[in-house]
PDB file of N, CA and C in Angstrom:
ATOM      1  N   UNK A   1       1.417  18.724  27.283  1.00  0.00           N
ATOM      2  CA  UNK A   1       1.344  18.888  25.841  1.00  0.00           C
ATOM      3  C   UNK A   1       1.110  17.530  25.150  1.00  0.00           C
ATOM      4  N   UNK A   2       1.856  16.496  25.321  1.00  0.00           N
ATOM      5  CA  UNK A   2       1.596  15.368  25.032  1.00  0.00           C
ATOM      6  C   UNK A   2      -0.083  14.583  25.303  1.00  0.00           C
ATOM      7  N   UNK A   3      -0.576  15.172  26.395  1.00  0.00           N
ATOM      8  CA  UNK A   3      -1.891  14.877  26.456  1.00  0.00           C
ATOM      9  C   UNK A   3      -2.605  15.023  25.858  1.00  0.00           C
ATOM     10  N   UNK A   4      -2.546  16.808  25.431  1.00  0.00           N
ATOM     11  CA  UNK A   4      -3.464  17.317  24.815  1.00  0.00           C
ATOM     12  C   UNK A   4      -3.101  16.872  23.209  1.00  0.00           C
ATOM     13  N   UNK A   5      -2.240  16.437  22.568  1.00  0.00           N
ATOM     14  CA  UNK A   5      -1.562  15.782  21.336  1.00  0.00           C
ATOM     15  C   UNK A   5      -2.369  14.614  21.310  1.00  0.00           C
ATOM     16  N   UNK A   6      -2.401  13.868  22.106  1.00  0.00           N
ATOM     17  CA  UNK A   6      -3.184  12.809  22.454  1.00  0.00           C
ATOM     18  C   UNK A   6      -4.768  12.630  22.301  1.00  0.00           C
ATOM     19  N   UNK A   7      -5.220  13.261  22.882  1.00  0.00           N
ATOM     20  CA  UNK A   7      -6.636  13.771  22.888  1.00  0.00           C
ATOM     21  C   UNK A   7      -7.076  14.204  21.470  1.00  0.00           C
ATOM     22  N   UNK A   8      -6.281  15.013  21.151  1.00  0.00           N
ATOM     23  CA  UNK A   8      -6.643  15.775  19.800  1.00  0.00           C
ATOM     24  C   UNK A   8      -6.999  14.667  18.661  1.00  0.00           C
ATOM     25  N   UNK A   9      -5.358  14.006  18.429  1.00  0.00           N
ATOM     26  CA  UNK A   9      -5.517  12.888  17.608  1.00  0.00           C
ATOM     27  C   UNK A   9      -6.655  11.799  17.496  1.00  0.00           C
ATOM     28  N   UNK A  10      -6.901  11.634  19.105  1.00  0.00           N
ATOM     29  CA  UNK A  10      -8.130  10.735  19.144  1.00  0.00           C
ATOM     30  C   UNK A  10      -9.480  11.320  18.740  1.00  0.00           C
ATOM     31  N   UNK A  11      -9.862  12.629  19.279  1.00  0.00           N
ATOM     32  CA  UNK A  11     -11.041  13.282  18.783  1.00  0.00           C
ATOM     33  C   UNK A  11     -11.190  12.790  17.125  1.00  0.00           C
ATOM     34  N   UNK A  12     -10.384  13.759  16.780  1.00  0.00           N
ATOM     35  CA  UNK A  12     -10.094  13.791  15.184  1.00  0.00           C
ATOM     36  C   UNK A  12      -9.666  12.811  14.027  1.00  0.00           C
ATOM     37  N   UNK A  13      -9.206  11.535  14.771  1.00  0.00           N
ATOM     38  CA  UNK A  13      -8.676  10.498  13.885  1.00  0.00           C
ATOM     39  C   UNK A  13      -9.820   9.423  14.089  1.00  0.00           C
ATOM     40  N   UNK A  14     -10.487   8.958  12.919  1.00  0.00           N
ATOM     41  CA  UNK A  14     -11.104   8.331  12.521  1.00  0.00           C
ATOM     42  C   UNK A  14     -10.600   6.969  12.666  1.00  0.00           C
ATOM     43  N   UNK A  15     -10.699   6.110  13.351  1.00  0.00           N
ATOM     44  CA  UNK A  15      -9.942   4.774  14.048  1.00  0.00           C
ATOM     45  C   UNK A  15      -9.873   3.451  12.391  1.00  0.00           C
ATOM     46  N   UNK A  16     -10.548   3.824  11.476  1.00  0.00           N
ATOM     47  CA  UNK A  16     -10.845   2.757  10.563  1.00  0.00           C
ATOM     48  C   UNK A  16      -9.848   3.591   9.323  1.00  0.00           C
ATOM     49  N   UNK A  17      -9.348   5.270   9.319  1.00  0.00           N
ATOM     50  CA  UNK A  17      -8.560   5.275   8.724  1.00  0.00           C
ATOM     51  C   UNK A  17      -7.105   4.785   8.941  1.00  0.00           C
ATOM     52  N   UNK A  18      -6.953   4.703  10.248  1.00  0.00           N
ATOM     53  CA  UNK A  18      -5.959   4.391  11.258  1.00  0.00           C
ATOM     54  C   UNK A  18      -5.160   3.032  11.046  1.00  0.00           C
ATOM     55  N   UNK A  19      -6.447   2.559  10.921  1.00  0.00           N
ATOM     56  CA  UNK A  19      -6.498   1.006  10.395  1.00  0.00           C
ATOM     57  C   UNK A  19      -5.682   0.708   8.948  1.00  0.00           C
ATOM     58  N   UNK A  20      -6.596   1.234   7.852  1.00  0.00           N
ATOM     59  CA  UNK A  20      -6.129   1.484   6.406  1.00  0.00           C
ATOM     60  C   UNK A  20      -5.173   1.513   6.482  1.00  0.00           C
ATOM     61  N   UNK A  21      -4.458   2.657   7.160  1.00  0.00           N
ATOM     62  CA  UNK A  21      -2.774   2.827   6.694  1.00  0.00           C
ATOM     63  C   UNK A  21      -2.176   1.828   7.434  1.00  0.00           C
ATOM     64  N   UNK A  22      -2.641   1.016   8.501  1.00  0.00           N
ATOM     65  CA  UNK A  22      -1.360   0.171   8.925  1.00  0.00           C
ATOM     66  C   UNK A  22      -0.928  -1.170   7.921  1.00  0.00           C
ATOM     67  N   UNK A  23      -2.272  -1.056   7.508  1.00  0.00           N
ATOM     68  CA  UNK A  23      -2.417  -2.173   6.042  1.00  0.00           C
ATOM     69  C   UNK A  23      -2.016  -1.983   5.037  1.00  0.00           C
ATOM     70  N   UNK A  24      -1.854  -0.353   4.828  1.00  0.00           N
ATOM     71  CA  UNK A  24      -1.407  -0.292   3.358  1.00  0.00           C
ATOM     72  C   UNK A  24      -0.270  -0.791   3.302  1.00  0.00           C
ATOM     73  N   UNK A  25      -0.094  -0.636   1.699  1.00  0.00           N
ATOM     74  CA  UNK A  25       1.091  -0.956   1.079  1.00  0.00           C
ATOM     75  C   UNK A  25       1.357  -0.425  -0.335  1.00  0.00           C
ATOM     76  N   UNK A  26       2.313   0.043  -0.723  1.00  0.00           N
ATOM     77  CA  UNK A  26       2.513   1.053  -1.900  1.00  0.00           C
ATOM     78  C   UNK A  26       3.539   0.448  -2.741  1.00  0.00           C
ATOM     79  N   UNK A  27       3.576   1.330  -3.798  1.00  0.00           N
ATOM     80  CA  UNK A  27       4.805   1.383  -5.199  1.00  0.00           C
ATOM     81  C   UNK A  27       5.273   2.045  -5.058  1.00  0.00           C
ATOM     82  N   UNK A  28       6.533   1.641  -5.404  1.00  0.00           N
ATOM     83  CA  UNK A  28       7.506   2.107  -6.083  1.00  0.00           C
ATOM     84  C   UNK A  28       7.842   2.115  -7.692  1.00  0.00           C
ATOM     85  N   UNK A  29       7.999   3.248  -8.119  1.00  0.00           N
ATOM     86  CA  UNK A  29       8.140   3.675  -9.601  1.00  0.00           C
ATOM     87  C   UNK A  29       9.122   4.435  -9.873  1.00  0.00           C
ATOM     88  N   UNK A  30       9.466   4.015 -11.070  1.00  0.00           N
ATOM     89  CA  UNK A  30      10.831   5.316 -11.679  1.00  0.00           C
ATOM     90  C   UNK A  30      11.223   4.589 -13.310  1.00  0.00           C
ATOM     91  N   UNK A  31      12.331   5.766 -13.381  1.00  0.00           N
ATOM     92  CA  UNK A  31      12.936   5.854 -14.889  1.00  0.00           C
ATOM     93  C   UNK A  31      14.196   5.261 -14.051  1.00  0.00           C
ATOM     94  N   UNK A  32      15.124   4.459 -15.414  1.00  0.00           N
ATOM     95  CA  UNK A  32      16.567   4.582 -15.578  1.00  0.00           C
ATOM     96  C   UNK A  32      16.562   5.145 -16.446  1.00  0.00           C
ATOM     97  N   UNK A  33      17.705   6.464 -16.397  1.00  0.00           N
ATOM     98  CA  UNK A  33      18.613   6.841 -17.915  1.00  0.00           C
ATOM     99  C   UNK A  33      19.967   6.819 -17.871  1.00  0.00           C
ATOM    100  N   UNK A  34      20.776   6.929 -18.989  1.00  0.00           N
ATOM    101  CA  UNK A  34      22.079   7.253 -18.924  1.00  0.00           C
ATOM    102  C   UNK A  34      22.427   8.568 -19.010  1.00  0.00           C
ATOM    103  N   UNK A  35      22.945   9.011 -17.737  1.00  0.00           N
ATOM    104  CA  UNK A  35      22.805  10.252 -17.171  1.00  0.00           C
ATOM    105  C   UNK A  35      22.974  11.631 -18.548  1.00  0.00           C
ATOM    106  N   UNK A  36      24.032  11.106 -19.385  1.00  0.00           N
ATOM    107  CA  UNK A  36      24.576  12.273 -20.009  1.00  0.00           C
ATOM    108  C   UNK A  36      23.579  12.418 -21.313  1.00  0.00           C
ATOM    109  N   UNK A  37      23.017  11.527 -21.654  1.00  0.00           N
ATOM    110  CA  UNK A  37      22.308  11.252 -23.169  1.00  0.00           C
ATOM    111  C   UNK A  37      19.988  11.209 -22.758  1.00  0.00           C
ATOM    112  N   UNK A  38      20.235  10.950 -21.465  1.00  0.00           N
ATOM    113  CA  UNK A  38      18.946  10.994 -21.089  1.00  0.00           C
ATOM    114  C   UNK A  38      18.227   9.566 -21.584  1.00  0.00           C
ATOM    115  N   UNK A  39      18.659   8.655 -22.455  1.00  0.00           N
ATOM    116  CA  UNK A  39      18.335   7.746 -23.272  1.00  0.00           C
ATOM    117  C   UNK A  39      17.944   6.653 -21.784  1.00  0.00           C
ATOM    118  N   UNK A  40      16.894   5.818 -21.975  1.00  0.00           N
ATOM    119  CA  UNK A  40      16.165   4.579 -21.153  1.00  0.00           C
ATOM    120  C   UNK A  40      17.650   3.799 -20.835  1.00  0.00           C
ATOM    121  N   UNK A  41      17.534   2.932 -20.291  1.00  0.00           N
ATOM    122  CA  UNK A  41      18.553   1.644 -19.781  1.00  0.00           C
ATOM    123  C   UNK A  41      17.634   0.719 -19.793  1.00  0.00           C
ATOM    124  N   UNK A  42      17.600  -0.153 -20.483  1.00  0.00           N
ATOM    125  CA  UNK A  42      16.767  -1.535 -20.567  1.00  0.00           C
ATOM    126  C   UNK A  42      17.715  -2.613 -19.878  1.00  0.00           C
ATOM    127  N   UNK A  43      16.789  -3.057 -19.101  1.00  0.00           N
ATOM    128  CA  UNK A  43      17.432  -4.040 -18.242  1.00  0.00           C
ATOM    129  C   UNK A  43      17.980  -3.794 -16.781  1.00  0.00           C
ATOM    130  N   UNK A  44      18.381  -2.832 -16.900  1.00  0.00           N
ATOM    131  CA  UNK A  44      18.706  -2.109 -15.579  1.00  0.00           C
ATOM    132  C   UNK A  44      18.752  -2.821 -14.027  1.00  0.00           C
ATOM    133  N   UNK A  45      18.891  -3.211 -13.472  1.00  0.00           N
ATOM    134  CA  UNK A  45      18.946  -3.391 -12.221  1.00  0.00           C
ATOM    135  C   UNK A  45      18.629  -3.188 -10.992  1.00  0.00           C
ATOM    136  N   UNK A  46      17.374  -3.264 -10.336  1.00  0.00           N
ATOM    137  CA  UNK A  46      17.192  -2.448  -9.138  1.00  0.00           C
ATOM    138  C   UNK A  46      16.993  -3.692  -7.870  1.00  0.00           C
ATOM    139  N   UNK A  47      17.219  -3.031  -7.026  1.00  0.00           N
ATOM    140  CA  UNK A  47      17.624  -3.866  -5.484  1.00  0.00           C
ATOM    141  C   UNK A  47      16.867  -3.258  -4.454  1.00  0.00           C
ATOM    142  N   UNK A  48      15.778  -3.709  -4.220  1.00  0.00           N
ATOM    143  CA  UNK A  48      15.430  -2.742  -2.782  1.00  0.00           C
ATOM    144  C   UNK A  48      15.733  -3.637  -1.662  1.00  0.00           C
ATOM    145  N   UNK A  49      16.593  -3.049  -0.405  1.00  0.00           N
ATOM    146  CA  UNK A  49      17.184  -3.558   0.594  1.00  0.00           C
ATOM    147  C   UNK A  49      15.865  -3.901   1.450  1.00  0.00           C
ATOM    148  N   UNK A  50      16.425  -5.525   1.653  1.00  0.00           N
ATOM    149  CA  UNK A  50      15.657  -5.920   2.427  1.00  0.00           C
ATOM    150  C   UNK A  50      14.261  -7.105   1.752  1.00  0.00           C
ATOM    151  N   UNK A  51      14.447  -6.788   0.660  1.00  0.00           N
ATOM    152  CA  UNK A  51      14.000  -7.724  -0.273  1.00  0.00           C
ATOM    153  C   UNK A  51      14.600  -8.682  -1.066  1.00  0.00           C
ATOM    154  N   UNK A  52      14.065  -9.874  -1.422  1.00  0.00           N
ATOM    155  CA  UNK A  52      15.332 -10.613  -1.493  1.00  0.00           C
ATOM    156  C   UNK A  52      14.887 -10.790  -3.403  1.00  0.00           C
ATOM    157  N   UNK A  53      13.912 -10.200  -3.935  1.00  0.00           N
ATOM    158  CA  UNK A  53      13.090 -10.195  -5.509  1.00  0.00           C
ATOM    159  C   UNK A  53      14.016  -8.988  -5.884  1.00  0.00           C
ATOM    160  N   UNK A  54      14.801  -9.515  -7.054  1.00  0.00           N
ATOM    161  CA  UNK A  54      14.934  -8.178  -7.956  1.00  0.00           C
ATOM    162  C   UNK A  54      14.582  -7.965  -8.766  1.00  0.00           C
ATOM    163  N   UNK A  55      14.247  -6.862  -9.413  1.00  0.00           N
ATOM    164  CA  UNK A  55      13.432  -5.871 -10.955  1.00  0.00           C
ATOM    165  C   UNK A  55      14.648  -5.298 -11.833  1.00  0.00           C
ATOM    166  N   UNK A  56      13.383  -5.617 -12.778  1.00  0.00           N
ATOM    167  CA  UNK A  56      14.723  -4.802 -14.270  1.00  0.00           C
ATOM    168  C   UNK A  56      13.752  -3.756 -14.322  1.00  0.00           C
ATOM    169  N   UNK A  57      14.635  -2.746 -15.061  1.00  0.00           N
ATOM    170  CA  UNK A  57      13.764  -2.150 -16.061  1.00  0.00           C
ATOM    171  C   UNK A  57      13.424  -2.655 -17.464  1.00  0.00           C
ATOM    172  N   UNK A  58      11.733  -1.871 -18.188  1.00  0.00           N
ATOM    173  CA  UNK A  58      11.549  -2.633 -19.387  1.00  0.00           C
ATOM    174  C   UNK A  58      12.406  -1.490 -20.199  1.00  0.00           C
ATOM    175  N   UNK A  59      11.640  -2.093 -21.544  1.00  0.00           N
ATOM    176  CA  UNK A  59      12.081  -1.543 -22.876  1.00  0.00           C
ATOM    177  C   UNK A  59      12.402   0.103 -23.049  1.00  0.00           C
ATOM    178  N   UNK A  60      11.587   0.924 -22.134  1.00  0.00           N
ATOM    179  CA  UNK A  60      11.534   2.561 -21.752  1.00  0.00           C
ATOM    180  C   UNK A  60      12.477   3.106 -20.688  1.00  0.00           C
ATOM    181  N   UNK A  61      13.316   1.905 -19.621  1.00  0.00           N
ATOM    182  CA  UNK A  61      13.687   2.144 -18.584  1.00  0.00           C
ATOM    183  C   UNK A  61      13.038   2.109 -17.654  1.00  0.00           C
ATOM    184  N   UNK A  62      11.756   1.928 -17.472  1.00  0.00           N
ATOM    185  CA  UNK A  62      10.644   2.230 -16.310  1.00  0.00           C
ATOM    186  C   UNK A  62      10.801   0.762 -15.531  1.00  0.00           C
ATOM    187  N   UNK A  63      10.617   1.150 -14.273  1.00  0.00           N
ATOM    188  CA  UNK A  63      10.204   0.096 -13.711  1.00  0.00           C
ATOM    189  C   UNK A  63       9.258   0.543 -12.394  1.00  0.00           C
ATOM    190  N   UNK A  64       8.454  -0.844 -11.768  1.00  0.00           N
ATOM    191  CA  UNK A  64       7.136  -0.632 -10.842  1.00  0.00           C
ATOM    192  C   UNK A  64       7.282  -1.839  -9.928  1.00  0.00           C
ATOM    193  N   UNK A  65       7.346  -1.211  -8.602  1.00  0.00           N
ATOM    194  CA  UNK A  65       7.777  -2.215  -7.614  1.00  0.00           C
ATOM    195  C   UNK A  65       6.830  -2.192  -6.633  1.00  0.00           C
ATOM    196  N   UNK A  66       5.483  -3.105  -6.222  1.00  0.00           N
ATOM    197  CA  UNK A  66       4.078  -3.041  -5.687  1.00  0.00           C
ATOM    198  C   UNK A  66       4.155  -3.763  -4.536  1.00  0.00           C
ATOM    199  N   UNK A  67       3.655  -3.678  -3.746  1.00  0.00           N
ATOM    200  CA  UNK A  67       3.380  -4.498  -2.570  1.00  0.00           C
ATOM    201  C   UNK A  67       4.309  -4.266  -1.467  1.00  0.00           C
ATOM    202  N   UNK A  68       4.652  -2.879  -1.685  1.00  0.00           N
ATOM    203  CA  UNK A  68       6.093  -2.393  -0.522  1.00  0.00           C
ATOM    204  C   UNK A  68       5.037  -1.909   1.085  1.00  0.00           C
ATOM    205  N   UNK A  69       5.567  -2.176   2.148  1.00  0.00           N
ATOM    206  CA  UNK A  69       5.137  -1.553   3.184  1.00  0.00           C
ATOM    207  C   UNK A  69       5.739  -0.485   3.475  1.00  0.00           C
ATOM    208  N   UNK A  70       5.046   0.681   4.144  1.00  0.00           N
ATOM    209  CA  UNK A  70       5.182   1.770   4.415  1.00  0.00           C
ATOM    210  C   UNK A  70       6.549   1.751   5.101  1.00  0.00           C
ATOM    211  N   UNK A  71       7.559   2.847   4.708  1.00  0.00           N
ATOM    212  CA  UNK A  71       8.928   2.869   5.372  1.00  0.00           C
ATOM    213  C   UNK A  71      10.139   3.199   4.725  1.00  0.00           C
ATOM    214  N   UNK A  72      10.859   3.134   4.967  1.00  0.00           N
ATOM    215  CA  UNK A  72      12.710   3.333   4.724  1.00  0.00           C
ATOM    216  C   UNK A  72      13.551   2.398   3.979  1.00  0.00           C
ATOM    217  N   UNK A  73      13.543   2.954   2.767  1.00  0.00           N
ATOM    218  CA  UNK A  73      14.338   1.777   1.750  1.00  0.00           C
ATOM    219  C   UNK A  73      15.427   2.404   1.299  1.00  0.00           C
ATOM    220  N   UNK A  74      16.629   1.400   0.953  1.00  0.00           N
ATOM    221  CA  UNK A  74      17.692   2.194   0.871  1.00  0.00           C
ATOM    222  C   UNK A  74      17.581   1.156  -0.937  1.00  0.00           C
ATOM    223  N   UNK A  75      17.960   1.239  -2.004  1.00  0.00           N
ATOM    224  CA  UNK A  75      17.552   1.403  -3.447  1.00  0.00           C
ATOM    225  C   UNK A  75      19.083   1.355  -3.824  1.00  0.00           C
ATOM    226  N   UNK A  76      19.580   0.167  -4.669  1.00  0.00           N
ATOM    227  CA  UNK A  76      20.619  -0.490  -5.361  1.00  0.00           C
ATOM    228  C   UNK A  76      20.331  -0.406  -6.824  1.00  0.00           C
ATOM    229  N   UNK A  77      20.746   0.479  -7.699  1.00  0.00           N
ATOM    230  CA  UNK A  77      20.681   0.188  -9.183  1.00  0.00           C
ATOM    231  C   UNK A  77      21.390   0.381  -9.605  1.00  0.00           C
ATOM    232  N   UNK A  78      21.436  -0.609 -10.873  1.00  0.00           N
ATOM    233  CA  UNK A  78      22.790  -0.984 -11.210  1.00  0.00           C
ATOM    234  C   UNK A  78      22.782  -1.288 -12.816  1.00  0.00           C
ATOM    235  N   UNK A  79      23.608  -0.950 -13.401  1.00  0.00           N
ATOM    236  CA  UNK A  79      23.481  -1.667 -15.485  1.00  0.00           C
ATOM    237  C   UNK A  79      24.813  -2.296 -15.663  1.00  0.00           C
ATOM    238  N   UNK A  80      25.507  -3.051 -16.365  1.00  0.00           N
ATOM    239  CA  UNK A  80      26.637  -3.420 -17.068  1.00  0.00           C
ATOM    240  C   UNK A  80      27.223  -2.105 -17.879  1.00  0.00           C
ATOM    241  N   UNK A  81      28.430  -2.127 -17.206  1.00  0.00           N
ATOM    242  CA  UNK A  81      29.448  -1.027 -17.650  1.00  0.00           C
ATOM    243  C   UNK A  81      28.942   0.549 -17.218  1.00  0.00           C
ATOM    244  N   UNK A  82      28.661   0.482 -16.162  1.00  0.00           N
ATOM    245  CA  UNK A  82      27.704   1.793 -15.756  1.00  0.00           C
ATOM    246  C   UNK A  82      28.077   1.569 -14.463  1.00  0.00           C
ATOM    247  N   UNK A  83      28.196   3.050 -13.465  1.00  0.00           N
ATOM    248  CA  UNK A  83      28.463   3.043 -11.802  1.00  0.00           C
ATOM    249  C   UNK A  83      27.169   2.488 -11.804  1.00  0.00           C
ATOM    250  N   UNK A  84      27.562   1.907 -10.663  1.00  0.00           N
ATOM    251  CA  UNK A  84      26.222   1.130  -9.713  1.00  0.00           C
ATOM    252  C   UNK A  84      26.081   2.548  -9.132  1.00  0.00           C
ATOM    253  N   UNK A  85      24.707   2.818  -8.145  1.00  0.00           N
ATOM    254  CA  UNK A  85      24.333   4.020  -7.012  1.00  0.00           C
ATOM    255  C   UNK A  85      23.391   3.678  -6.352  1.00  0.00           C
ATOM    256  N   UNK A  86      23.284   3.731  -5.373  1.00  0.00           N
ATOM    257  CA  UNK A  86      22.218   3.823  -3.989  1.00  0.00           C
ATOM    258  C   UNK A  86      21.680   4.950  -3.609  1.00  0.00           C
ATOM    259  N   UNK A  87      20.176   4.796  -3.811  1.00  0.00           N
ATOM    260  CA  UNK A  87      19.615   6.240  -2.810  1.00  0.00           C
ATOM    261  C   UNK A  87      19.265   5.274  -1.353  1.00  0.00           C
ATOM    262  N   UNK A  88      19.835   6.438  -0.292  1.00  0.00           N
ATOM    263  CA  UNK A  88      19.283   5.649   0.966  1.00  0.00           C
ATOM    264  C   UNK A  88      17.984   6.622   1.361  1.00  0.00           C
ATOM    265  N   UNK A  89      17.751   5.845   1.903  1.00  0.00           N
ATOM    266  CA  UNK A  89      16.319   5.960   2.986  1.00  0.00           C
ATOM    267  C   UNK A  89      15.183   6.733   2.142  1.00  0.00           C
ATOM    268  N   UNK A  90      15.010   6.108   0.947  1.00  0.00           N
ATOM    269  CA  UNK A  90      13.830   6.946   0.732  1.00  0.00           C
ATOM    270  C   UNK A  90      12.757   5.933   1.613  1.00  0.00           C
ATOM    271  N   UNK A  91      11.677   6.902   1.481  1.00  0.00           N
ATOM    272  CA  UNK A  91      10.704   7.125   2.234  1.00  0.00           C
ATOM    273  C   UNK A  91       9.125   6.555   1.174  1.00  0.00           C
ATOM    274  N   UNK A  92       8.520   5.079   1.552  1.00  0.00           N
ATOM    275  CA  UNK A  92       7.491   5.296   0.902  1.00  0.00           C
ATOM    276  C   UNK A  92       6.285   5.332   2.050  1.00  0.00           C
ATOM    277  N   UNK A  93       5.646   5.911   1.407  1.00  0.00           N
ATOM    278  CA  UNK A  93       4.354   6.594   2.152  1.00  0.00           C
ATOM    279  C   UNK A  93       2.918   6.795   0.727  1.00  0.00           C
ATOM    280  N   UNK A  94       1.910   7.610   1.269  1.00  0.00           N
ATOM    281  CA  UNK A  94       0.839   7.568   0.356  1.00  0.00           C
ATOM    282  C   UNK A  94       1.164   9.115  -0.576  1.00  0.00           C
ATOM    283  N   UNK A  95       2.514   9.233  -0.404  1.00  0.00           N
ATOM    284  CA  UNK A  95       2.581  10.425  -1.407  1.00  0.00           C
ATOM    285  C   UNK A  95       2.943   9.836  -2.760  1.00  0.00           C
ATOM    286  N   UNK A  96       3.487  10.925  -4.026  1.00  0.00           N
ATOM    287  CA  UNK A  96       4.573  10.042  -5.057  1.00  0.00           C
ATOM    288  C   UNK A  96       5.464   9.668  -5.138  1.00  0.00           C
ATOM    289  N   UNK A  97       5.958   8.063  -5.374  1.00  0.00           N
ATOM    290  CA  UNK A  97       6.937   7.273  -5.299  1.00  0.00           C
ATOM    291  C   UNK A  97       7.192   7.121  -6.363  1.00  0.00           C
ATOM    292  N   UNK A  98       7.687   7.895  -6.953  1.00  0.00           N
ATOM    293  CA  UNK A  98       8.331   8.195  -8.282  1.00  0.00           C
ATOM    294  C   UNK A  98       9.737   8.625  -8.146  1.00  0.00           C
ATOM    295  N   UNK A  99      10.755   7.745  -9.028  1.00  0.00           N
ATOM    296  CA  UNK A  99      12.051   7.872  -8.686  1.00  0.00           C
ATOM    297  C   UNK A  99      12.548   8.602 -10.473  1.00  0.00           C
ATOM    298  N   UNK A 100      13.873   8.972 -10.250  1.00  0.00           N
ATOM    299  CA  UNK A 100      14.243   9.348 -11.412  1.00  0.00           C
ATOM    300  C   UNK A 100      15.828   9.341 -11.408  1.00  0.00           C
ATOM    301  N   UNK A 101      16.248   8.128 -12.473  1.00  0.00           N
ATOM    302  CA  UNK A 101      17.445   7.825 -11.821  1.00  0.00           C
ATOM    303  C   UNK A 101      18.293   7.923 -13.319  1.00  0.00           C
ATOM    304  N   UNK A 102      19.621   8.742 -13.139  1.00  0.00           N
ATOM    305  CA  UNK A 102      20.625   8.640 -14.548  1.00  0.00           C
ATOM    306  C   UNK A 102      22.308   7.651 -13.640  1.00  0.00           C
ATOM    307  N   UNK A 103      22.363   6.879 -14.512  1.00  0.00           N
ATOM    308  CA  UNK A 103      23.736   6.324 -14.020  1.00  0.00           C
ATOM    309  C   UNK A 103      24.741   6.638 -14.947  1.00  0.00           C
ATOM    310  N   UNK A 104      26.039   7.104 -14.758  1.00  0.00           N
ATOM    311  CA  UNK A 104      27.134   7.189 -15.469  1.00  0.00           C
ATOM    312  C   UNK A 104      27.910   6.067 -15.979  1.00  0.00           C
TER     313      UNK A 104
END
């Protein structure tokens, strides 16, 4: 089975898309709100593990985090006088990396 998995992939996989994705590299995007009021968090705090650059959010809460390699991030955000929270292991890939985050 593994052979024929093998074979298949090779028939069918185009070796220069193969390529593309080992190169890519993606965003990360999202909102802060305050969970109960829905209202932006300016300034906000975000941490992606394993990076040593941190991001605010702007004036809307939004923030855009570019040049990530494909993989498993575990995501630190945080405001003054607000729980800090972690999502683990999201997943970026070539789907949407769109986050949506309320802190209490």
């Amino acid at each position: 089975m593994k052979v024929l998995t093998f074979v298949l992939f090779t028939l069918f996989t185009n070796p220069m898309e193969v390529e593309l994705m080992e190169n890519a590299t993606f965003s990360l995007s999202g909102i802060v709100v305050e969970e109960d009021s829905g209202e932006p968090l300016t300034g906000a705090l975000i941490k992606v593990n394993g990076i040593e650059k941190e991001y605010y959010t702007d004036f809307e809460g939004r923030f855009n985090i570019e040049a990530l390699i494909p993989g498993s991030y575990d995501i630190e955000i945080s405001y003054i006088s607000f729980e800090s929270t972690t999502l683990k292991k999201i997943n970026l890939d070539s789907r949407n990396n769109d986050l949506f985050v309320g802190l209490r």
